[in-house]
Structure formats: C-alpha cells, structure tokens
N, C-alpha and C. Protein backbone atom coordinates (compact mmCIF):
# COMPACT_ATOMS: atom_id res chain seq x y z
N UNK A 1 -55.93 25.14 -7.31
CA UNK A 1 -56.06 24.70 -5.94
C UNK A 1 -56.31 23.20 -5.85
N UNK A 2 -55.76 22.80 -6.66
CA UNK A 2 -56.24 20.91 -7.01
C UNK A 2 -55.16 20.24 -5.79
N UNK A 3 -54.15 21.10 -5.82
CA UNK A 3 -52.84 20.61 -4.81
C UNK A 3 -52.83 20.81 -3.74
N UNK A 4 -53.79 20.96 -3.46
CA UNK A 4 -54.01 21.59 -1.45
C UNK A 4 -54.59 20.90 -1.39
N UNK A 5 -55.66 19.70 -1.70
CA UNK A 5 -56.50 18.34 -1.33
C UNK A 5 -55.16 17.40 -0.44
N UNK A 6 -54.12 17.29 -1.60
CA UNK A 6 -52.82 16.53 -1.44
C UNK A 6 -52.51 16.93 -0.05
N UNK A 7 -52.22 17.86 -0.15
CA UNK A 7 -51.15 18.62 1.17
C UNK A 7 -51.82 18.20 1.93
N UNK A 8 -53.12 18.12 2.53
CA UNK A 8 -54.39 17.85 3.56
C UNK A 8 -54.28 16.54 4.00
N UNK A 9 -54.28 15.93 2.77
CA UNK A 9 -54.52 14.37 3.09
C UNK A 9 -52.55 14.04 3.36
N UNK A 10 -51.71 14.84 2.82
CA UNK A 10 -50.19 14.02 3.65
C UNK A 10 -50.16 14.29 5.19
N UNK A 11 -50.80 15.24 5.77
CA UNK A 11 -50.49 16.20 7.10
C UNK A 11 -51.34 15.34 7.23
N UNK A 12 -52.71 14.90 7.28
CA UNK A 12 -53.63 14.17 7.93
C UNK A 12 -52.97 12.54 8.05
N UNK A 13 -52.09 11.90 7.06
CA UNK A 13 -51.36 10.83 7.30
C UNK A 13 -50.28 10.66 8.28
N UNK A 14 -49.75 11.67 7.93
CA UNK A 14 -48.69 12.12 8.74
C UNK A 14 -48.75 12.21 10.43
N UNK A 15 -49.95 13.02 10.53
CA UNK A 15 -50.31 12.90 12.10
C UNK A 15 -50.84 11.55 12.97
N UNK A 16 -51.86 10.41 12.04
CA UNK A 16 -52.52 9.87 11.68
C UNK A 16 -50.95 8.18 12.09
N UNK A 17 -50.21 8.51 11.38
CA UNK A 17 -48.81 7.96 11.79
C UNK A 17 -48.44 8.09 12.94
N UNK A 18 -48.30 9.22 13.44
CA UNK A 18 -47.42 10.05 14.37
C UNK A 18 -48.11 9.28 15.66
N UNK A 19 -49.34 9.71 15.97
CA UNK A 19 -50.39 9.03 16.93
C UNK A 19 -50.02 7.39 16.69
N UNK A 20 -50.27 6.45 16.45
CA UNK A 20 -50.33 5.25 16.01
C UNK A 20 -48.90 4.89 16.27
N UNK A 21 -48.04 5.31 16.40
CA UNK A 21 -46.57 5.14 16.57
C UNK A 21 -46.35 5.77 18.07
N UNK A 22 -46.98 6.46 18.07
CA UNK A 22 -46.94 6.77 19.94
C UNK A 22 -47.63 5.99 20.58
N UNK A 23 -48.43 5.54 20.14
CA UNK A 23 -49.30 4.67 20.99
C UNK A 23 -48.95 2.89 21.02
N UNK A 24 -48.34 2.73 20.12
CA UNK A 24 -47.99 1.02 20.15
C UNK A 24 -46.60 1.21 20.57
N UNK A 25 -45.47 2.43 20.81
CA UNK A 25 -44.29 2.61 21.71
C UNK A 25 -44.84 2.40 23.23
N UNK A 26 -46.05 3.20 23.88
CA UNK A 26 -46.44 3.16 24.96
C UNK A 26 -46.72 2.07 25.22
N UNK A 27 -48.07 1.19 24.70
CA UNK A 27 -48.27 0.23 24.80
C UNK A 27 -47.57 -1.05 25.13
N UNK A 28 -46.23 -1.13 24.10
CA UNK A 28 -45.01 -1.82 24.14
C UNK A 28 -44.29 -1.75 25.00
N UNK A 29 -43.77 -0.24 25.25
CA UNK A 29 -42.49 0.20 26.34
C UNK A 29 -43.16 0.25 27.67
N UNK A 30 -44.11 1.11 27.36
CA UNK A 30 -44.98 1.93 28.81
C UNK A 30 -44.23 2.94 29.17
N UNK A 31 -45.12 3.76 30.31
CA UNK A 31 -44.71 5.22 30.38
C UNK A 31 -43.84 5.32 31.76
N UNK A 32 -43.02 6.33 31.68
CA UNK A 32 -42.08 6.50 32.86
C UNK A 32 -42.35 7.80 33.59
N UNK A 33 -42.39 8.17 34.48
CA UNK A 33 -42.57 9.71 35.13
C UNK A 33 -41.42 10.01 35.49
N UNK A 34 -40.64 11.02 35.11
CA UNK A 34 -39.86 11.97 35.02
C UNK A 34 -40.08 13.05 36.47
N UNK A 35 -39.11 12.86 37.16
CA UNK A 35 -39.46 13.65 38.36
C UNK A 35 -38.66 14.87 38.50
N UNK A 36 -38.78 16.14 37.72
CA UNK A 36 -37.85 17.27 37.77
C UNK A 36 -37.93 18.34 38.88
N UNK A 37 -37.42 17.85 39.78
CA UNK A 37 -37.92 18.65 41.18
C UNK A 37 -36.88 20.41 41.06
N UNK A 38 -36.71 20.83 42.19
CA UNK A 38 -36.16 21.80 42.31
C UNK A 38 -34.60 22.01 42.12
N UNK A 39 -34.45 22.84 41.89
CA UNK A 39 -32.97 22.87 41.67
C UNK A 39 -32.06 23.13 42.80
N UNK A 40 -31.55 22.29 43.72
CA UNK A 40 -30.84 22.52 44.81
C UNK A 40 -30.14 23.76 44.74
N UNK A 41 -30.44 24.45 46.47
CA UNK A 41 -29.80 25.68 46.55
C UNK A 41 -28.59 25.28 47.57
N UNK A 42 -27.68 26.34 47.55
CA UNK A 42 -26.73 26.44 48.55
C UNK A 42 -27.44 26.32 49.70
N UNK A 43 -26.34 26.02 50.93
CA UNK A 43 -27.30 25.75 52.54
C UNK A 43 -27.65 27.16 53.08
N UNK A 44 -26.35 27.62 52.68
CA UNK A 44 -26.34 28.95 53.22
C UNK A 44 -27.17 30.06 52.91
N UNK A 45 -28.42 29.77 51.74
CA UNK A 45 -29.20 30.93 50.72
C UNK A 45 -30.32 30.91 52.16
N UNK A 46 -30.36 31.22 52.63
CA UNK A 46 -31.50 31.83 53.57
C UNK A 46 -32.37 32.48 53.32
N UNK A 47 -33.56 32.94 53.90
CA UNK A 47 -34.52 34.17 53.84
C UNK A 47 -33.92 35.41 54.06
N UNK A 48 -32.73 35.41 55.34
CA UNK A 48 -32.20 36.44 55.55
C UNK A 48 -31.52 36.96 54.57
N UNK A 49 -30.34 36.19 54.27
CA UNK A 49 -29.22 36.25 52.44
C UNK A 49 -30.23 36.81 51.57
N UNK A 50 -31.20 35.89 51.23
CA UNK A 50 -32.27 36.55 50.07
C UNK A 50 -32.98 38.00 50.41
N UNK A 51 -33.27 38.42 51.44
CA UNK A 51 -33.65 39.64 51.70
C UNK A 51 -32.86 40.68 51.76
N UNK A 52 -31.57 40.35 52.22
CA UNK A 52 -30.41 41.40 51.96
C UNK A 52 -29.89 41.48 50.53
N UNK A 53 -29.74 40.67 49.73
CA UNK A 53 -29.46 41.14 48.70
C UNK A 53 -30.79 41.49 47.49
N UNK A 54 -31.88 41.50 47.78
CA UNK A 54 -33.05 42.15 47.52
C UNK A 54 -33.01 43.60 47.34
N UNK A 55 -32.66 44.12 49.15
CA UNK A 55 -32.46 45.40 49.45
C UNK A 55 -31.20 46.05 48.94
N UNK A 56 -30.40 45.38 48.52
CA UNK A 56 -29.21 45.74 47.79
C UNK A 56 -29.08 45.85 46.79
N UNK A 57 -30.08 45.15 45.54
CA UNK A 57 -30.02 45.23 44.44
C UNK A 57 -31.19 46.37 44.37
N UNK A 58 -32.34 46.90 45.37
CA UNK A 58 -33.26 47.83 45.21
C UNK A 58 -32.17 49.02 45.90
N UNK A 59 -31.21 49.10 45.99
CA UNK A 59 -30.09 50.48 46.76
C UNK A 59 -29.62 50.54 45.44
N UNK A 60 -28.76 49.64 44.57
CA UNK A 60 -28.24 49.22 43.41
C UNK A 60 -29.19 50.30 42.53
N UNK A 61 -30.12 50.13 42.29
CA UNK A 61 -31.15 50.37 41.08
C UNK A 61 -31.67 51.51 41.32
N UNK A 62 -31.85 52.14 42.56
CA UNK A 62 -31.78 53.47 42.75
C UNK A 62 -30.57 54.43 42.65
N UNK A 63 -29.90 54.25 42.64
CA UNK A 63 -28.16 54.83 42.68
C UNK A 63 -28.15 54.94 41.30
N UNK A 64 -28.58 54.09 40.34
CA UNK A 64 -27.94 54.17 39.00
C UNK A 64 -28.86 55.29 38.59
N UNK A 65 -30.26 55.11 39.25
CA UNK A 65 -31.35 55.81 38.28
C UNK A 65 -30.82 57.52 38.61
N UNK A 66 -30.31 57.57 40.41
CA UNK A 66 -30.25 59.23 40.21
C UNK A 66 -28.77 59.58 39.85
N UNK A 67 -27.64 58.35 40.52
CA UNK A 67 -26.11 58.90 40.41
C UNK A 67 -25.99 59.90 41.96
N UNK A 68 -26.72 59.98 42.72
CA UNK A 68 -26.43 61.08 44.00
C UNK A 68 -25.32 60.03 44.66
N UNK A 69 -24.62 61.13 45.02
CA UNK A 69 -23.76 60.52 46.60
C UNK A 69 -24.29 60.04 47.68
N UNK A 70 -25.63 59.98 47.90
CA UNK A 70 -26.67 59.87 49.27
C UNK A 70 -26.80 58.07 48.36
N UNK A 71 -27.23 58.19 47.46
CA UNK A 71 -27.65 56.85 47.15
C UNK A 71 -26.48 55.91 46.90
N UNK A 72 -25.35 56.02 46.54
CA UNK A 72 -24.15 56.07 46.49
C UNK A 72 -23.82 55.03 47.51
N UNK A 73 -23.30 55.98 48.70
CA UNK A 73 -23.43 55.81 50.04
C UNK A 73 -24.31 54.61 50.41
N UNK A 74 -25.70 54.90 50.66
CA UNK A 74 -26.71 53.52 50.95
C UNK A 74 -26.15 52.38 50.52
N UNK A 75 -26.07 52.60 48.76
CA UNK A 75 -25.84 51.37 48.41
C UNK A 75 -24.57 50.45 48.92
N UNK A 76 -23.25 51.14 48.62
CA UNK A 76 -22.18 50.70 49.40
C UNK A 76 -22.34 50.38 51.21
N UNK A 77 -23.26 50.90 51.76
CA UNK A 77 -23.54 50.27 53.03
C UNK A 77 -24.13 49.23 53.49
N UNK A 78 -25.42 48.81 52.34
CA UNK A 78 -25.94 47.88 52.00
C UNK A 78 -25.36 46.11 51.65
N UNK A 79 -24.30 47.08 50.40
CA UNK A 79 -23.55 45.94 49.99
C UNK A 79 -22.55 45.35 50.78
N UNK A 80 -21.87 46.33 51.81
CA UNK A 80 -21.24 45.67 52.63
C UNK A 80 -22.60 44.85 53.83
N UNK A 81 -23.15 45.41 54.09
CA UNK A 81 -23.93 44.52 55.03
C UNK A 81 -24.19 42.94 54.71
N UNK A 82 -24.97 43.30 53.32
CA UNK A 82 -24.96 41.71 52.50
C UNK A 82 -23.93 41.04 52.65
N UNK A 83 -22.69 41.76 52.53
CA UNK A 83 -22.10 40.70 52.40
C UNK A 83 -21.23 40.07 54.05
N UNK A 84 -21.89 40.99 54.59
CA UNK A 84 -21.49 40.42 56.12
C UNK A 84 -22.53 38.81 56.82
N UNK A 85 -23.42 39.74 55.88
CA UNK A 85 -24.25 38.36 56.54
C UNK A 85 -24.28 37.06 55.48
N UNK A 86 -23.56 37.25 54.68
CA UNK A 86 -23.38 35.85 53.36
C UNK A 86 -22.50 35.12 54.16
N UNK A 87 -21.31 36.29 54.74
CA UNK A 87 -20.10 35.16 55.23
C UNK A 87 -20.18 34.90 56.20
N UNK A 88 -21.33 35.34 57.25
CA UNK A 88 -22.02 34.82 58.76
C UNK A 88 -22.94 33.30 58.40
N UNK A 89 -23.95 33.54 57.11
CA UNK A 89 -24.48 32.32 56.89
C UNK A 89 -23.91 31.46 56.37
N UNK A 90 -22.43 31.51 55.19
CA UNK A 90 -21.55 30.90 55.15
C UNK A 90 -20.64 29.82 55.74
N UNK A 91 -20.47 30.92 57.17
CA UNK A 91 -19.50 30.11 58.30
C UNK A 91 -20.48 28.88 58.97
N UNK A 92 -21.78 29.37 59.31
CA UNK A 92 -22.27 28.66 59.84
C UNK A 92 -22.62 27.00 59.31
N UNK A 93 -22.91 27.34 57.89
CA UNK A 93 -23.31 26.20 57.04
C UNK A 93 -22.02 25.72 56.75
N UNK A 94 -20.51 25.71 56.90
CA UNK A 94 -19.67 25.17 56.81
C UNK A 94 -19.31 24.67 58.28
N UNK A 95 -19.74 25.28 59.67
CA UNK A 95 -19.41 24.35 60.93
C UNK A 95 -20.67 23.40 61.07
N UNK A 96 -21.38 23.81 60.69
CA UNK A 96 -22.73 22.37 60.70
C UNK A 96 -22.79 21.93 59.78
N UNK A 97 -21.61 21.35 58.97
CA UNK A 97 -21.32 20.53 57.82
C UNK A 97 -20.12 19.93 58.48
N UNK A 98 -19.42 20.51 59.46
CA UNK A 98 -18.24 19.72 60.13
C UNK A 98 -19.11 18.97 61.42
N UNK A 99 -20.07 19.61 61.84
CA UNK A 99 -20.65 18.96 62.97
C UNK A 99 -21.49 17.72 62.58
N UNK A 100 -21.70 17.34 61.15
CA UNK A 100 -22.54 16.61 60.78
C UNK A 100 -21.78 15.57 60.52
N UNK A 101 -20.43 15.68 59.77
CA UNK A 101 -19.37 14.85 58.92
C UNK A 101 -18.68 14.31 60.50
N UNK A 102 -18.73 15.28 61.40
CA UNK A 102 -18.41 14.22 63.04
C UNK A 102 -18.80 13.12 63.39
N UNK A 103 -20.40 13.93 63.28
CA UNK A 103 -21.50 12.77 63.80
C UNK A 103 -21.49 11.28 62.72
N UNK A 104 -20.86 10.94 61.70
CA UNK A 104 -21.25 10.73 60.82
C UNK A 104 -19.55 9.91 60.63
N UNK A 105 -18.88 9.93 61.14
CA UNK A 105 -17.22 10.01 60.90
C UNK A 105 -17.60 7.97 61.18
N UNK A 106 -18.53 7.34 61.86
CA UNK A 106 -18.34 6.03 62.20
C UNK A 106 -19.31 5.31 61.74
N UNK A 107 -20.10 5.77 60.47
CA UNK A 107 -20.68 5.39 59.58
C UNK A 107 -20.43 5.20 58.49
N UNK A 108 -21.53 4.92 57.47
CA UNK A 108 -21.04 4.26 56.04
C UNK A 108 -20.37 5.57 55.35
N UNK A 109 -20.41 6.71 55.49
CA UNK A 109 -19.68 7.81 54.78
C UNK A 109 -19.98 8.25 53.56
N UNK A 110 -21.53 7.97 53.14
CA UNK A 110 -22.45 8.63 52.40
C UNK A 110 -22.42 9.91 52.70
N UNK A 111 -22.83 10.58 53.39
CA UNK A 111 -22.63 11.81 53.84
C UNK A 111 -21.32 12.75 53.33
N UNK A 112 -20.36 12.19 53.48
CA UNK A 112 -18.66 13.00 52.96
C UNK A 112 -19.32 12.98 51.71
N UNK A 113 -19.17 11.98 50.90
CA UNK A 113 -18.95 11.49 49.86
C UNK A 113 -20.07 12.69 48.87
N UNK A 114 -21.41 12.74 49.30
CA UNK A 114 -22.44 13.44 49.18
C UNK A 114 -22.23 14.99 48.92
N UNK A 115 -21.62 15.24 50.44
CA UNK A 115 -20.91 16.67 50.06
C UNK A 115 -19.73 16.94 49.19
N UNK A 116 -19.14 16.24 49.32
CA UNK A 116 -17.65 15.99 48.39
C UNK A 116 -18.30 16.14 46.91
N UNK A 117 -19.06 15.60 46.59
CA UNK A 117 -20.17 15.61 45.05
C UNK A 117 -20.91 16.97 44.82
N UNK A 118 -21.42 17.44 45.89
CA UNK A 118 -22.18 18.41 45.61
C UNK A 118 -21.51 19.61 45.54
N UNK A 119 -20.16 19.64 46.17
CA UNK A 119 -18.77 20.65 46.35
C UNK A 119 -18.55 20.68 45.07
N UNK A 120 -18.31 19.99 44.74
CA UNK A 120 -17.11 19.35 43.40
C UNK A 120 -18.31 20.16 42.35
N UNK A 121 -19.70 19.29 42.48
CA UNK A 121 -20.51 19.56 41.26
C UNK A 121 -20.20 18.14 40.45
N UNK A 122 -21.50 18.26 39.39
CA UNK A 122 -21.57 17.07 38.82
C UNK A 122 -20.49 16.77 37.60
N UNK A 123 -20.74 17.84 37.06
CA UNK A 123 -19.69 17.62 36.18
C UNK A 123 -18.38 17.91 35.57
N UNK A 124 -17.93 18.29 37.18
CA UNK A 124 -16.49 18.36 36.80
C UNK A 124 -15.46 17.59 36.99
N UNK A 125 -14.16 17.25 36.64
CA UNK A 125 -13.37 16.22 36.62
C UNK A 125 -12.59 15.95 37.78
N UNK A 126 -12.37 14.66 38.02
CA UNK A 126 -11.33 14.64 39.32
C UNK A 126 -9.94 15.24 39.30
N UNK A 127 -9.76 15.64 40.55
CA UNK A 127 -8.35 16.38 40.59
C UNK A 127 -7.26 14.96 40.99
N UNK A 128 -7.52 13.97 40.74
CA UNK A 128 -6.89 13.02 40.99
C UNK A 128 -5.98 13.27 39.31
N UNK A 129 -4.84 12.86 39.88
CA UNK A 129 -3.64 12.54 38.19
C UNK A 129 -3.95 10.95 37.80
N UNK A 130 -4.14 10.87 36.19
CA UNK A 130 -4.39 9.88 35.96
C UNK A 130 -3.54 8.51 36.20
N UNK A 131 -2.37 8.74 36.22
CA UNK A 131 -0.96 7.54 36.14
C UNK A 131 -0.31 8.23 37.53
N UNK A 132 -0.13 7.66 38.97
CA UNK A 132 0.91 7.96 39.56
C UNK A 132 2.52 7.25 39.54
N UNK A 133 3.11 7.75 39.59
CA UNK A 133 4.38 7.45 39.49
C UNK A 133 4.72 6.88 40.76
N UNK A 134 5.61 5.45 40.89
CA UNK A 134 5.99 5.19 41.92
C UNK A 134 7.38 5.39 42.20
N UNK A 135 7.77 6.29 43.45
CA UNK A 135 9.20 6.86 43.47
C UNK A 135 9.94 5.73 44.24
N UNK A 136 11.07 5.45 43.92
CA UNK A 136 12.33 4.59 45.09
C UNK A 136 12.91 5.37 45.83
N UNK A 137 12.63 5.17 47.17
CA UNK A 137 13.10 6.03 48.08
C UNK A 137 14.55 5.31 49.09
C-alpha cells in the first residue's frame, strides 16, 4: 500500500491545478451569465390545445389498457375534437399573424423577417438557388 500515498498526492495536485487555473481564467477573462430561458412554443399551444390533447392521450391510454369498442369510440371522438380545436387555434394564430404583418407592412420589417426565421427555424437552409441564371428574353 506504499502506492496509494502517490495516487493521493497526484489527485490532490491535480485538483489543486484545476482550481488555480479556474480562478486566474476568471480573474483574467471574468464571468459571463448564460441566459437559457424557455424554449419557445408555437402561438397556437394554448391551455385549451394542451387540455384537449391531455384528455386524448388519457382516452388513448384507456382504450389500449381494455381494447373495448366503448373506449374505442371515446377515443376517436376525442381525437377528432383535438384536432378541431388545433386547427381553430391554428387559423387564428395565422390571421393575427396577418393582422400584425399589416400593422407592421410600413415599418422597419423586423417583424416578417422574425416570423419568416421562426417559420423556417434556425437551422435550416435557404430555399433560395445558389447561382441564378440570367435568361435573354
């Protein structure tokens, strides 16, 4: 056991480093706060949306557990309901996205641009072609 003194005293250097190297980075750099807020939802995710498909996935989970036609039934009534009211909160959050991009049509056009980004998503590529061709007409 003469070799476990060793091991003690490298882990105790080691950490001993580790600290001392974090601390003259801070010192040097200084610290930044990192602000990881929420993860943006659709406009359209409502209390209502979220409660209907709640009750749909609890119609869902009963149906599987018995297999009856009664639960069957529910559930498929359910699921159509949900999804009546996705494409009711849907429509809406797409005409008060036209009523906004109106209001908004004689300004700097942050707003398009904003939604146009958040449509698209961050990281996907433009549908623009890289080289257009110029035709003689």
């Amino acid at each position: 056991m003469e070799g476990r003194p060793e091991v003690e005293g490298v882990e105790q250097k080691w950490i001993s480093f580790s600290n001392n190297l974090k601390a003259s980075a801070e010192e040097t750099i200084g610290m930044k706060k990192v602000y990881c807020g929420k993860k943006k939802t659709a406009v359209w995710w409502t209390k209502e949306v979220r409660d209907s498909v709640k009750m749909k996935m609890k119609a869902f989970r009963l149906w599987m557990k018995s297999r009856t036609p009664e639960n069957r039934l529910n559930y498929t009534l359910q699921r159509k309901e949900t999804e009546r009211i996705k494409k009711n909160e849907k429509a809406k959050a797409w005409s008060k996205g036209g009523r906004d991009l109106n209001e908004d049509h004689c300004g700097t056009k942050k707003l398009l641009f904003r939604m146009v980004k958040n449509y698209r998503g961050k990281n996907k590529k433009s549908v623009m072609p890289s080289k257009i061709r110029k035709k003689n007409y």
